[in-house]
C-alpha atoms as a PDB file:
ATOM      1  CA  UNK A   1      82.633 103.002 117.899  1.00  0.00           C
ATOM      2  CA  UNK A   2      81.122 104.241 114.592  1.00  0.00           C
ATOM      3  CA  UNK A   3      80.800 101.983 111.649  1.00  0.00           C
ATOM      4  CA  UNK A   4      80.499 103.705 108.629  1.00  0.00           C
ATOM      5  CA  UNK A   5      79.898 100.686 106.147  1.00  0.00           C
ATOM      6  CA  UNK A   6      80.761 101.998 102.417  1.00  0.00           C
ATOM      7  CA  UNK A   7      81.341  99.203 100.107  1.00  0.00           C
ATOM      8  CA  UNK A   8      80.129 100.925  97.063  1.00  0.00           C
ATOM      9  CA  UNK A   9      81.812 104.418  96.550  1.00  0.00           C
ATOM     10  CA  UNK A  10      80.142 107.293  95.280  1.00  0.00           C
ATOM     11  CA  UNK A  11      78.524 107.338  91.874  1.00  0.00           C
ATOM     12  CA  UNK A  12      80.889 109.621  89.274  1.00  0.00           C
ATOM     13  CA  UNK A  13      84.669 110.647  89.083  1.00  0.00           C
ATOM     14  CA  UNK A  14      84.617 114.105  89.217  1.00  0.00           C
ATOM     15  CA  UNK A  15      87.139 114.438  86.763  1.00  0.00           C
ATOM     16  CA  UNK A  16      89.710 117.485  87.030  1.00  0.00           C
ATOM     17  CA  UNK A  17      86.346 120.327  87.727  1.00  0.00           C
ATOM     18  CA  UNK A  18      87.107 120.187  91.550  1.00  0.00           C
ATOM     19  CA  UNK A  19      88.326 123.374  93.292  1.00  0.00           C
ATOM     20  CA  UNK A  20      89.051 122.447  96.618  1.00  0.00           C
ATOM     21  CA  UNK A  21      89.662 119.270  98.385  1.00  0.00           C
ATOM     22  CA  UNK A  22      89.502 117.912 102.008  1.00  0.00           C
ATOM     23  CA  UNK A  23      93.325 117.781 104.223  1.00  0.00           C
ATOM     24  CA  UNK A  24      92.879 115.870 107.087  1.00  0.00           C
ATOM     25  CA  UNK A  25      94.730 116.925 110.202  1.00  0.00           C
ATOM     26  CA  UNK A  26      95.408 113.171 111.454  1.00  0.00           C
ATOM     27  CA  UNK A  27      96.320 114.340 114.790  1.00  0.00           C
ATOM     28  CA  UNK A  28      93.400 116.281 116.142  1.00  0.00           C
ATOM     29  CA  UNK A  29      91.019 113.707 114.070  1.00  0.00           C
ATOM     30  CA  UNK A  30      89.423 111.586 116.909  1.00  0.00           C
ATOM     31  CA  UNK A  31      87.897 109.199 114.775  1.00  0.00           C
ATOM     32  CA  UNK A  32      84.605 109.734 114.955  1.00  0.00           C
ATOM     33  CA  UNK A  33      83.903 109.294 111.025  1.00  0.00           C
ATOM     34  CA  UNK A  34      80.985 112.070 110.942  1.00  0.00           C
ATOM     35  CA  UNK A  35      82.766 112.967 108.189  1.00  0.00           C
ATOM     36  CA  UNK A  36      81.795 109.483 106.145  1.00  0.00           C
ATOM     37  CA  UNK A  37      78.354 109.816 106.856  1.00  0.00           C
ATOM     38  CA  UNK A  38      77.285 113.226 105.919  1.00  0.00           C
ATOM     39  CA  UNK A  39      79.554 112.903 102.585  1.00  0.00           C
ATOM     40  CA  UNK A  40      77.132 112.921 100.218  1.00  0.00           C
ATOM     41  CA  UNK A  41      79.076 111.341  97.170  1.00  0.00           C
ATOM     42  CA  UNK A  42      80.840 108.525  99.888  1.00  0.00           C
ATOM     43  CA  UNK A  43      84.247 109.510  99.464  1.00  0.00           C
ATOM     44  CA  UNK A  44      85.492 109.168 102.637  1.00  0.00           C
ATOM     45  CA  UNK A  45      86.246 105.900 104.150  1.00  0.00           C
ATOM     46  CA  UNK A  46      87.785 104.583 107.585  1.00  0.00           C
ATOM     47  CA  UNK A  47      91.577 104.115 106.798  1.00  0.00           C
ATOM     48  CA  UNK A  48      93.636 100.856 109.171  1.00  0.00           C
ATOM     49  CA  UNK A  49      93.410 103.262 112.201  1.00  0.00           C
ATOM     50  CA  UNK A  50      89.902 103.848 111.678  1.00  0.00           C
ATOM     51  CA  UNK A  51      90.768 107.442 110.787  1.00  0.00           C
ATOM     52  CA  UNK A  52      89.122 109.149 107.535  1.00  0.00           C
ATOM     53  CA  UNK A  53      90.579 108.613 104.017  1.00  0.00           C
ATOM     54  CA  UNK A  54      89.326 110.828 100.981  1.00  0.00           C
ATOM     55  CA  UNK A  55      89.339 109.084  97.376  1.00  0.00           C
ATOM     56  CA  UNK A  56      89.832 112.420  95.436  1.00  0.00           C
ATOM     57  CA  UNK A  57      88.207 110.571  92.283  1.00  0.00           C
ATOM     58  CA  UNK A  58      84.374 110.996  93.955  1.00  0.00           C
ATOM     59  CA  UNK A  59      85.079 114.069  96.405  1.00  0.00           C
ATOM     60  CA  UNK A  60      83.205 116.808  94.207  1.00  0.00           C
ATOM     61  CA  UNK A  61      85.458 119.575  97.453  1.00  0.00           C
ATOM     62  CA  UNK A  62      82.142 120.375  98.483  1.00  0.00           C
ATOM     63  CA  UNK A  63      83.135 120.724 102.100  1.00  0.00           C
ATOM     64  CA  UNK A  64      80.672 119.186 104.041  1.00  0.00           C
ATOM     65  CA  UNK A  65      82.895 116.862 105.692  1.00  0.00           C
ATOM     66  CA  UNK A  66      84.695 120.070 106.844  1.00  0.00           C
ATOM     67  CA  UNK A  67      81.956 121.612 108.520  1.00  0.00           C
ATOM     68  CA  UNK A  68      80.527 118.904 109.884  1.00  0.00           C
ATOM     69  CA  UNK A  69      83.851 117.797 111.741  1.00  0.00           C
ATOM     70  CA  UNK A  70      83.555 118.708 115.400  1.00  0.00           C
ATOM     71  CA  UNK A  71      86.794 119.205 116.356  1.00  0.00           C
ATOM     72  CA  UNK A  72      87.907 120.855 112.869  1.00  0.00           C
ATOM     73  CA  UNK A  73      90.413 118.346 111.607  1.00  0.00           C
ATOM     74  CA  UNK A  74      89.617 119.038 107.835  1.00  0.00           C
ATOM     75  CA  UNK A  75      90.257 121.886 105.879  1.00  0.00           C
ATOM     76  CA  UNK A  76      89.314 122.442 102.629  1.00  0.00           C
ATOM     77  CA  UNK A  77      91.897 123.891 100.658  1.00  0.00           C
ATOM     78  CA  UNK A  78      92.635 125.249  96.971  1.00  0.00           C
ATOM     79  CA  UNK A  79      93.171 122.186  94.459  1.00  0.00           C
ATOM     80  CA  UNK A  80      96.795 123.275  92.596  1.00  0.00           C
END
């Protein structure tokens, strides 16, 4: 099991200047939180399952958590 240990969350609110943001497909996510670690503004945390949780105040929808997924749970779509 992966521990992804982020107490302090990232450094600014991005405000309303985001484009797009993560959607996490909760059934093909296995868990693995690669997503938490290569965020680089730690926006992503484990949720009560373990699985990832986005706090859309520090995600800058830079969509490295998408790419990084293996098993392409996120998505990074258009911010309405």
């Amino acid at each position: 099991m992966v521990v992804v240990d982020r107490t302090k969350k990232g450094g600014q609110y991005v405000g309303n200047w985001r484009t797009y943001m993560p959607e996490v497909d909760y059934e093909r996510c296995t868990a693995c939180l690669l997503c938490a670690m290569y965020c680089p503004e730690a926006a992503i945390t484990a949720n009560e399952e373990g699985k990832p949780e986005v706090d859309l105040r520090f995600c800058k929808g830079c969509g490295v958590c998408a790419n990084e997924c293996p098993v392409k749970a996120i998505r990074m779509v258009k911010e309405e």
